[in-house]
C-alpha atoms as a PDB file:
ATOM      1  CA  UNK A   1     -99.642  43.223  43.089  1.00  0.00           C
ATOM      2  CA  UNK A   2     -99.352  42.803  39.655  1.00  0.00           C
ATOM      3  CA  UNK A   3     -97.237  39.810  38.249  1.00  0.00           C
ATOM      4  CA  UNK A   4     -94.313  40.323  35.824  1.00  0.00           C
ATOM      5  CA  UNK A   5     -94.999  40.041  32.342  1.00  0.00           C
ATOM      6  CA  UNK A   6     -91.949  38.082  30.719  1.00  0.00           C
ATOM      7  CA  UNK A   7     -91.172  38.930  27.114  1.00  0.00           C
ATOM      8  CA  UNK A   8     -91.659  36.788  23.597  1.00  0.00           C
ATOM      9  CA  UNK A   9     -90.650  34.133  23.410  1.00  0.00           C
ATOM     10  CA  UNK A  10     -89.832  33.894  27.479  1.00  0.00           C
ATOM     11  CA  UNK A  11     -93.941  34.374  28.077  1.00  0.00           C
ATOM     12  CA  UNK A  12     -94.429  30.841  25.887  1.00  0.00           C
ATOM     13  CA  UNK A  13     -92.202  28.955  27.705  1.00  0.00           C
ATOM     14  CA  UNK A  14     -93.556  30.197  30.913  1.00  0.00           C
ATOM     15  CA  UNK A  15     -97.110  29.062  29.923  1.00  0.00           C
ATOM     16  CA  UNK A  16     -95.869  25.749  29.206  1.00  0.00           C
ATOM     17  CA  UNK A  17     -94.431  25.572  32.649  1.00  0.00           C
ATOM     18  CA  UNK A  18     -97.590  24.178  34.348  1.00  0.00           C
ATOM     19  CA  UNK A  19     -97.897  21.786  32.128  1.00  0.00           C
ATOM     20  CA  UNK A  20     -94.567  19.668  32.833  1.00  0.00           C
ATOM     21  CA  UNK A  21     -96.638  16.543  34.294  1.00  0.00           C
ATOM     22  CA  UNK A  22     -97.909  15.540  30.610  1.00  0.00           C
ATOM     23  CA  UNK A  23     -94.811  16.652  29.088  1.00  0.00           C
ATOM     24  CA  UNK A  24     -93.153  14.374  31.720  1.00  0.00           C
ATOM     25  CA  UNK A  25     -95.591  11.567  30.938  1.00  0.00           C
ATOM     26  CA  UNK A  26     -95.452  12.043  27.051  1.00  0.00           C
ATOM     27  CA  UNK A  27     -91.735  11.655  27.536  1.00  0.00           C
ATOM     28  CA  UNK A  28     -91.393   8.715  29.813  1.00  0.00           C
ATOM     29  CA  UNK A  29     -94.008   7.160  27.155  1.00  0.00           C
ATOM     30  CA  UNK A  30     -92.033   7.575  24.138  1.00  0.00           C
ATOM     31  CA  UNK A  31     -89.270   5.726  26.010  1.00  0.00           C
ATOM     32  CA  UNK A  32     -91.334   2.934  26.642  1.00  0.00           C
ATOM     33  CA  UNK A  33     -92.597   2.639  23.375  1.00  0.00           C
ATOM     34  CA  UNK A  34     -88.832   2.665  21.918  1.00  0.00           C
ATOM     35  CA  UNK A  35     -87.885  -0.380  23.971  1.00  0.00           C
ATOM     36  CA  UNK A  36     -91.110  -2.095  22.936  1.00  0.00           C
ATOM     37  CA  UNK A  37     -90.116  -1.571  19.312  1.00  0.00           C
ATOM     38  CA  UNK A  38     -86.425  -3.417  20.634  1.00  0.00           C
ATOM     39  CA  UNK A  39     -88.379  -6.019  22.174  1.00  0.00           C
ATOM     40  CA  UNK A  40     -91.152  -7.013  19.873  1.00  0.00           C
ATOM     41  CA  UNK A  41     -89.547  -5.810  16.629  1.00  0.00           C
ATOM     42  CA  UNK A  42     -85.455  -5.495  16.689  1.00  0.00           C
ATOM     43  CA  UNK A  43     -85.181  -8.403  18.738  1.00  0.00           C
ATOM     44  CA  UNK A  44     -87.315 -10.881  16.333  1.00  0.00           C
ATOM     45  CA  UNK A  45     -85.554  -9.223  12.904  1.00  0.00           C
ATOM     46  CA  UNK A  46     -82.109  -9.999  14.507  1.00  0.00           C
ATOM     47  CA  UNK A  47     -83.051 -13.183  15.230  1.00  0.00           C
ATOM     48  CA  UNK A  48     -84.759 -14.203  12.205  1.00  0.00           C
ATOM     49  CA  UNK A  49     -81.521 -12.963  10.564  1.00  0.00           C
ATOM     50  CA  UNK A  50     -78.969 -14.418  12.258  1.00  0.00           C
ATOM     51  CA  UNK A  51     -80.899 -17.642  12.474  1.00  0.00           C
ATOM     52  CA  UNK A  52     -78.830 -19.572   9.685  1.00  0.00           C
ATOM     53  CA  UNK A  53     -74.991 -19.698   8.922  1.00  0.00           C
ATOM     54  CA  UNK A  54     -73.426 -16.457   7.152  1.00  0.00           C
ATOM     55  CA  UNK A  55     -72.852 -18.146   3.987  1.00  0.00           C
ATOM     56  CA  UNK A  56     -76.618 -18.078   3.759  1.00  0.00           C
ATOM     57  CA  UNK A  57     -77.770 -15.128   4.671  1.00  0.00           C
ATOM     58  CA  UNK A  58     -75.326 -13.085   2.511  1.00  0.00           C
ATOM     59  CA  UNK A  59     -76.330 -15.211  -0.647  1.00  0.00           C
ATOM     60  CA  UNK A  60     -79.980 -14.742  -0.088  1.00  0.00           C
ATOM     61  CA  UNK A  61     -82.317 -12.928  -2.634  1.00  0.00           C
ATOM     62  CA  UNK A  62     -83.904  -9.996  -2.250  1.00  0.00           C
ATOM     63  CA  UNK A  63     -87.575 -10.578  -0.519  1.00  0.00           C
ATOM     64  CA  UNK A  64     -86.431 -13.387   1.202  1.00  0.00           C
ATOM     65  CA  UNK A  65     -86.848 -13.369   4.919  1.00  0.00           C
ATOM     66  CA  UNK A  66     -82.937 -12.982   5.407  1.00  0.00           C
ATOM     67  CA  UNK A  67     -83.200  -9.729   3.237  1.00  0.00           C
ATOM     68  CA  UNK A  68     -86.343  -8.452   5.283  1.00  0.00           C
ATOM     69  CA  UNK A  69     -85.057  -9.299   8.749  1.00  0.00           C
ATOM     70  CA  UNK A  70     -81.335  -7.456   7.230  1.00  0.00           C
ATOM     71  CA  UNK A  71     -83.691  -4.415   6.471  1.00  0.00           C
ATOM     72  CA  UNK A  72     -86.205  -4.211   9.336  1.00  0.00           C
ATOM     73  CA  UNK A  73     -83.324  -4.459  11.497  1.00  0.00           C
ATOM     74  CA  UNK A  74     -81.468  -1.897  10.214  1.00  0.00           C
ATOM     75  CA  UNK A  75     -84.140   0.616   9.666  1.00  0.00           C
ATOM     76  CA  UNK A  76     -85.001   0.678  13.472  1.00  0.00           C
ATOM     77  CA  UNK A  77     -81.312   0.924  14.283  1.00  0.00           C
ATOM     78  CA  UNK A  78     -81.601   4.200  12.186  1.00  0.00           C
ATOM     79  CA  UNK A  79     -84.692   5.633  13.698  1.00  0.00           C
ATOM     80  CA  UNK A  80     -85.199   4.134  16.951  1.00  0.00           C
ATOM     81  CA  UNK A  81     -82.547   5.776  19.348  1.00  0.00           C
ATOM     82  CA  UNK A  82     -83.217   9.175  18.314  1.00  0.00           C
ATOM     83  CA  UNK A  83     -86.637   8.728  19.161  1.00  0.00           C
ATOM     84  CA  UNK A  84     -85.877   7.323  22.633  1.00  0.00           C
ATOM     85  CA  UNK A  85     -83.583  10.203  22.902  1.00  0.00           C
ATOM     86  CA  UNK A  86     -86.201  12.773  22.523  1.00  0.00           C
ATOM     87  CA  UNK A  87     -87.937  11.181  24.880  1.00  0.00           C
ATOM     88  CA  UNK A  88     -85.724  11.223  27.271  1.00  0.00           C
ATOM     89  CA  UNK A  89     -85.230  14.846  26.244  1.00  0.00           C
ATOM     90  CA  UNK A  90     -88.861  15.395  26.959  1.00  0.00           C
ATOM     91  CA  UNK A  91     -88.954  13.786  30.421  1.00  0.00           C
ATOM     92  CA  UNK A  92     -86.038  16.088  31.533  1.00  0.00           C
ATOM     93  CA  UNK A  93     -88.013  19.154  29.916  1.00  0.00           C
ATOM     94  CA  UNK A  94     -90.442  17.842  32.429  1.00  0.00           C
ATOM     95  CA  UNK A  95     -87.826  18.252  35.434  1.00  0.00           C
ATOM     96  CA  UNK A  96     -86.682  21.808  34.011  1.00  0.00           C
ATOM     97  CA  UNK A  97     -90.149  23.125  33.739  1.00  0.00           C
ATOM     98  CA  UNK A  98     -91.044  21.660  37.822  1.00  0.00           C
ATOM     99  CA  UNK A  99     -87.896  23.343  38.700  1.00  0.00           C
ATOM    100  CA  UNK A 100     -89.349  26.445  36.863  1.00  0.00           C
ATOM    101  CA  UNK A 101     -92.663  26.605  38.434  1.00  0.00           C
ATOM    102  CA  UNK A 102     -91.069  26.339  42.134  1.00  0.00           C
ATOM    103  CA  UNK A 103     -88.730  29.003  41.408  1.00  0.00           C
ATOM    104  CA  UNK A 104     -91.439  31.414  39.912  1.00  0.00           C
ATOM    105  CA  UNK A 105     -93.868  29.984  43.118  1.00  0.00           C
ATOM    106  CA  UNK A 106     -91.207  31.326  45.266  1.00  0.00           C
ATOM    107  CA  UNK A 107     -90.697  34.288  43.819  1.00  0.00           C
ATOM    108  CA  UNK A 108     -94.508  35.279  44.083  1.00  0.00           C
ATOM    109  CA  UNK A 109     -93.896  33.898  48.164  1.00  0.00           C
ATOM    110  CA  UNK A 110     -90.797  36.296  48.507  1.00  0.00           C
ATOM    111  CA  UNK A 111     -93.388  38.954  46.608  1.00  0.00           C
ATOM    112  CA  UNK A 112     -96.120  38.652  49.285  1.00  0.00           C
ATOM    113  CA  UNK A 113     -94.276  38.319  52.542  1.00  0.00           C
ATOM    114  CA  UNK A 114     -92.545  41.523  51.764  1.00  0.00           C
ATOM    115  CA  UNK A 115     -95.842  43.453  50.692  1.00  0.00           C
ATOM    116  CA  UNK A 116     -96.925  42.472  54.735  1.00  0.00           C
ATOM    117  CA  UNK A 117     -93.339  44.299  56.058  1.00  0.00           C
ATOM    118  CA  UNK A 118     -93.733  47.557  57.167  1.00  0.00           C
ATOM    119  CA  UNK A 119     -92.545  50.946  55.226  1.00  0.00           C
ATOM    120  CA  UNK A 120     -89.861  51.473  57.323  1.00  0.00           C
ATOM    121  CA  UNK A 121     -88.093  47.798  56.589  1.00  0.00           C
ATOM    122  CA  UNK A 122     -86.468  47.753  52.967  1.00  0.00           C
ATOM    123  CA  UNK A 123     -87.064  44.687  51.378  1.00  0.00           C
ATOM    124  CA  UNK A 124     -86.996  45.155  47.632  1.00  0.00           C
ATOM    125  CA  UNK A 125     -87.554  42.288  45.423  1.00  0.00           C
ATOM    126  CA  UNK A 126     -84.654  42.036  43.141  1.00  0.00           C
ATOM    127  CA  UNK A 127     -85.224  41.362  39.642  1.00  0.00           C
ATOM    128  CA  UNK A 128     -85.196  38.355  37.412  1.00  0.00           C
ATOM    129  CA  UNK A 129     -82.105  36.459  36.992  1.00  0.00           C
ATOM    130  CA  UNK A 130     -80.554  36.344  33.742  1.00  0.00           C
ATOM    131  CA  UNK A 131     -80.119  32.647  34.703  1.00  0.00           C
ATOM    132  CA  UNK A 132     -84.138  32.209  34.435  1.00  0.00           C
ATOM    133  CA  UNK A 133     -83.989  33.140  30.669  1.00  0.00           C
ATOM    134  CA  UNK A 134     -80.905  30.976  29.742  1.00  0.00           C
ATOM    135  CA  UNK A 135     -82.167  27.765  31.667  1.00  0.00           C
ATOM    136  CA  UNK A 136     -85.199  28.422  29.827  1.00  0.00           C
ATOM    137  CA  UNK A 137     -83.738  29.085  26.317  1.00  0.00           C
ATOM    138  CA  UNK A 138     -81.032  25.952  26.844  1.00  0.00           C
ATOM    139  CA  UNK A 139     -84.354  23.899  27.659  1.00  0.00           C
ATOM    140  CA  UNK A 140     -85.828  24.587  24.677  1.00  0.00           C
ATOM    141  CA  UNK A 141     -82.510  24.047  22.530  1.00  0.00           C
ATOM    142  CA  UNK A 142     -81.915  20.956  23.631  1.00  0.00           C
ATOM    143  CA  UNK A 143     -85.191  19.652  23.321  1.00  0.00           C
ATOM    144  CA  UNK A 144     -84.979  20.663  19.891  1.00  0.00           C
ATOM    145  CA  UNK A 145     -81.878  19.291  18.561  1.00  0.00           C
ATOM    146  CA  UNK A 146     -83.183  16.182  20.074  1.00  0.00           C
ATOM    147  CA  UNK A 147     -85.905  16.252  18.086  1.00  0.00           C
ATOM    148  CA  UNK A 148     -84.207  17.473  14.979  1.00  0.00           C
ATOM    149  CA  UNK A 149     -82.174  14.058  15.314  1.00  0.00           C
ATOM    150  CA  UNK A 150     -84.710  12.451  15.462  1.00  0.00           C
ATOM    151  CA  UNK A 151     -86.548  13.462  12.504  1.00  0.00           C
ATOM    152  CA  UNK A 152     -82.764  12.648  10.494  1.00  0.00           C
ATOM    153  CA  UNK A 153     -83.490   9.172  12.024  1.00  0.00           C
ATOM    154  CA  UNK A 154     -86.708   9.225  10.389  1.00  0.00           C
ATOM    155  CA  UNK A 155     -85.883  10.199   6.964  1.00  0.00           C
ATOM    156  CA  UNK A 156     -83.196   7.424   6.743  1.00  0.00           C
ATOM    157  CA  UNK A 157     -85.101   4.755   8.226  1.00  0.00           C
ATOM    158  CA  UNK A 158     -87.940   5.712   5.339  1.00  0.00           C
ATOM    159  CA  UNK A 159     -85.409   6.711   2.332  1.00  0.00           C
ATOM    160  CA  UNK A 160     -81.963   5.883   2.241  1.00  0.00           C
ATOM    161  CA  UNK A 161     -81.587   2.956   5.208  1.00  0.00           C
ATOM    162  CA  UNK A 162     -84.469   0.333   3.220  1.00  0.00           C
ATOM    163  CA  UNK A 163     -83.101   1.150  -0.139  1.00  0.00           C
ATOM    164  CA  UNK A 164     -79.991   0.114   0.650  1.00  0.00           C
ATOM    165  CA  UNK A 165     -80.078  -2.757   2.266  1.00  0.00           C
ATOM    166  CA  UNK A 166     -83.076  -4.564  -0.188  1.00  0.00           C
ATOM    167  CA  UNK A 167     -80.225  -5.831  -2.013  1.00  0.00           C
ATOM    168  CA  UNK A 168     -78.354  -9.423  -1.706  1.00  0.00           C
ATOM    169  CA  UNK A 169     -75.177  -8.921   0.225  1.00  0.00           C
ATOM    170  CA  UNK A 170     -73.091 -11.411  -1.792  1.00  0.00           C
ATOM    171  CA  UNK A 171     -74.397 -10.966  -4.969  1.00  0.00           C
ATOM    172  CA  UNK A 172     -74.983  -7.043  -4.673  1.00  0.00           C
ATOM    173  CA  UNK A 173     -73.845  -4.938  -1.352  1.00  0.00           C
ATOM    174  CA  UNK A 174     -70.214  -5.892  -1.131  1.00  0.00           C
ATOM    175  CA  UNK A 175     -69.539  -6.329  -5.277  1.00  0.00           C
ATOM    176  CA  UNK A 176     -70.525  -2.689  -5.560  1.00  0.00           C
ATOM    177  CA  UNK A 177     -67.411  -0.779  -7.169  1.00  0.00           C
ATOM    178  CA  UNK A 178     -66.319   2.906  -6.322  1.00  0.00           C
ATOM    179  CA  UNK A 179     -68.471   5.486  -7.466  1.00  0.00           C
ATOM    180  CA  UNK A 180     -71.616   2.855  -7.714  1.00  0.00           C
ATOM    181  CA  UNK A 181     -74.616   4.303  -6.134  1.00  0.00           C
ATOM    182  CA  UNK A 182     -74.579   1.606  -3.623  1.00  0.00           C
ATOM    183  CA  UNK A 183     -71.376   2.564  -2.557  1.00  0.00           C
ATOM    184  CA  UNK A 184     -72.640   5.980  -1.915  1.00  0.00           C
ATOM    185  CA  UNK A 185     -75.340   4.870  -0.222  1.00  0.00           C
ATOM    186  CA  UNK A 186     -73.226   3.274   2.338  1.00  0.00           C
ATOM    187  CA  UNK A 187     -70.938   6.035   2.914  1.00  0.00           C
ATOM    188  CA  UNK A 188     -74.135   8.289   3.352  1.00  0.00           C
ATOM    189  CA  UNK A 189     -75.436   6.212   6.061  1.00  0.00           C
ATOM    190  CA  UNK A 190     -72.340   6.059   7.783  1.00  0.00           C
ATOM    191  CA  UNK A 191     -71.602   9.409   7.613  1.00  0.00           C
ATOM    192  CA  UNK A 192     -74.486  10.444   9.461  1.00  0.00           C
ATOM    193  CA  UNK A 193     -74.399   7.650  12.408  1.00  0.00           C
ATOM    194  CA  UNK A 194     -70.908   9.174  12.851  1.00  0.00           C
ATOM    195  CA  UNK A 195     -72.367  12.712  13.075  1.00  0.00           C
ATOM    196  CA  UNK A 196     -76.001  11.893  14.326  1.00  0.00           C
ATOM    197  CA  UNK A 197     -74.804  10.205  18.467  1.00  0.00           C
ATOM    198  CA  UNK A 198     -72.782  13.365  19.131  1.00  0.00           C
ATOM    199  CA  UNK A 199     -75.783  16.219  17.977  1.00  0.00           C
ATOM    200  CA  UNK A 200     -78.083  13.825  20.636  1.00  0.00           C
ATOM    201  CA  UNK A 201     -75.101  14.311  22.897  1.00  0.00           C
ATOM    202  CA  UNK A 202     -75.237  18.263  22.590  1.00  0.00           C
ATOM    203  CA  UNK A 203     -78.947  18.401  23.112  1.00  0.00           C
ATOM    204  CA  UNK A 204     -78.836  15.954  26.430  1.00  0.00           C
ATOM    205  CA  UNK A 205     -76.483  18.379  27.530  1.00  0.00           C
ATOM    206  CA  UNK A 206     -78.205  21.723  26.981  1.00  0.00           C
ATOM    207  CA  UNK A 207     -80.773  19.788  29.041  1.00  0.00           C
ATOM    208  CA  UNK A 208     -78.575  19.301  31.555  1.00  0.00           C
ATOM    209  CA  UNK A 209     -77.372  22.803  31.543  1.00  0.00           C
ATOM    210  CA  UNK A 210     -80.505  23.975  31.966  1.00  0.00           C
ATOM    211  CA  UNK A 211     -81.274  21.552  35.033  1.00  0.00           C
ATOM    212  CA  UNK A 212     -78.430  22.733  36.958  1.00  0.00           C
ATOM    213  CA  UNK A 213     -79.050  26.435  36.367  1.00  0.00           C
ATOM    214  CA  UNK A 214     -82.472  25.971  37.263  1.00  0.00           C
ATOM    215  CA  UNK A 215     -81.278  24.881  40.783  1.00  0.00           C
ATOM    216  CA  UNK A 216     -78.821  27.493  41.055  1.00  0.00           C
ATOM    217  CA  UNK A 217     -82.129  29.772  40.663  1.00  0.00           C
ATOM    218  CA  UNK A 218     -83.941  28.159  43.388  1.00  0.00           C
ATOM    219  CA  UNK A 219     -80.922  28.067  46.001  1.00  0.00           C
ATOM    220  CA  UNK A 220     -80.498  31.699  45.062  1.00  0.00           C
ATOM    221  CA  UNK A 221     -84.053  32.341  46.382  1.00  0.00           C
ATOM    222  CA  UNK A 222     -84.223  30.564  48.927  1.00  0.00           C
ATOM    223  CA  UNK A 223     -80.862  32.038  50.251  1.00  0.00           C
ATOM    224  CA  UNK A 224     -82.171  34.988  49.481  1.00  0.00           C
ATOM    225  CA  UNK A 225     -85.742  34.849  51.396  1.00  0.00           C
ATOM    226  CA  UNK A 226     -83.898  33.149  54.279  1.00  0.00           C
ATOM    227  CA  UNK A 227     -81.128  36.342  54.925  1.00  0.00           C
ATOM    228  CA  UNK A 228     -84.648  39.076  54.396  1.00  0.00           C
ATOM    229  CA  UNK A 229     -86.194  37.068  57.194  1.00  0.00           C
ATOM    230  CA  UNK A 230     -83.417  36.922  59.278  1.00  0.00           C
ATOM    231  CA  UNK A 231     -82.723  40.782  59.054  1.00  0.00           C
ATOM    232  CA  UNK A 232     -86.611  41.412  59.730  1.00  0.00           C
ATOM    233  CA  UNK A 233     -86.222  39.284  62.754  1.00  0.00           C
ATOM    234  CA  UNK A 234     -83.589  40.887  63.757  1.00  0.00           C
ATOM    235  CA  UNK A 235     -84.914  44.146  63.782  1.00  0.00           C
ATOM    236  CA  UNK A 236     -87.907  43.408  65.148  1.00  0.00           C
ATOM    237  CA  UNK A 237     -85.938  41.879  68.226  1.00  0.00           C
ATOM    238  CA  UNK A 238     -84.186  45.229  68.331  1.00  0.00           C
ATOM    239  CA  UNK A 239     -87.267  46.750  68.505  1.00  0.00           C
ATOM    240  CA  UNK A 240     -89.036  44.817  70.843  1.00  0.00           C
ATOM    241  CA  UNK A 241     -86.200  44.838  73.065  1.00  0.00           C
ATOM    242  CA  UNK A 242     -85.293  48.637  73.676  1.00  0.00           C
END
């Protein structure tokens, strides 16, 4: 019995089913390396900033350790949670590619328990759910808007976020006039937190999506397998008894 060949791009996804423990792993990782950064970076730059009155921190100088702490701070604000969101994205790839493999597994089962019925006992195997290819496909979306995010993250925490804030606060930041490239700066920045928390939101819940399709799939089979055996039993019982 030959397996069913699924189409580009359905036969990559497929391949990377068996591999969902180290995309699990590589997920779960990246979320422990973003609270690390909180821990050992974000939580020392807020402190070292906050650790004199306000009239002093906004007046300090640029490459003093208020102005540092101000940017380190701020840059892993920018980049940080959409990397911890992509790994969280990754970890529930994870779950949607286990809940993949068990519904292909069972498939194959339902495929050679019927092959052992006899010819007079119709048990056809019915054919792929369309469900299979959009919990696959809404995997793989959300996974990469996730990462898209992130890499936005990224490029502000390297560009935009440091150049900004290397500036005094008093003297500089909050002088800055309409139309100053400061001031442009800032609305840049803002713009895109506004814009970046609900695109992480989207991809989480193509995830999500594709989690509770993927059960669907496997109920389906099971409910499936369960009514063919009972109807071979049945008949066989018939049988048996006349």
């Amino acid at each position: 019995m030959t397996e069913e060949k699924a189409p580009f791009p359905f036969n990559m996804i497929e391949g990377m089913m068996p591999a969902y423990p180290v995309i699990a792993i590589m997920g779960w990782a990246i979320v422990l390396i973003a609270f690390l950064i909180g821990v050992l970076v974000l939580s020392p730059a807020q402190s070292a900033f906050f650790a004199d009155a306000k009239a002093v921190r906004e007046t300090a100088a640029v490459g003093s350790a208020f102005v540092e702490a101000n940017i380190a701070r701020h840059v892993v604000e920018a980049w940080v949670p959409g990397f911890k969101f992509f790994g969280l994205g990754l970890g529930l790839m994870g779950i949607t590619m286990a809940l993949g493999v068990i519904a292909k597994r069972l498939r194959r089962m339902g495929e050679v328990i019927t092959s052992h019925f006899p010819d007079d006992f119709p048990a056809p195997i019915p054919p792929i759910p369309t469900r299979v290819r959009v919990f696959q496909l809404s995997t793989v979306m959300g996974v990469m808007v996730l990462l898209a995010a992130a890499i936005i993250g990224i490029v502000l925490a390297t560009g935009l976020v440091p150049d900004y804030f290397n500036h005094s606060i008093a003297s500089e930041l909050n002088p800055a006039g309409p139309g100053s490239a400061l001031l442009d700066q800032l609305g840049t920045i803002i713009s895109f937190g506004i814009w970046l928390a609900p695109l992480r939101m989207i991809g989480m819940a193509f995830l999500f999506t594709a989690i509770t399709i993927a059960l669907t799939v496997i109920i389906d089979a099971l409910v499936t397998q369960a009514r063919t055996l009972s109807r071979f039993y049945a008949q066989a019982s018939s049988r048996a008894g006349a």
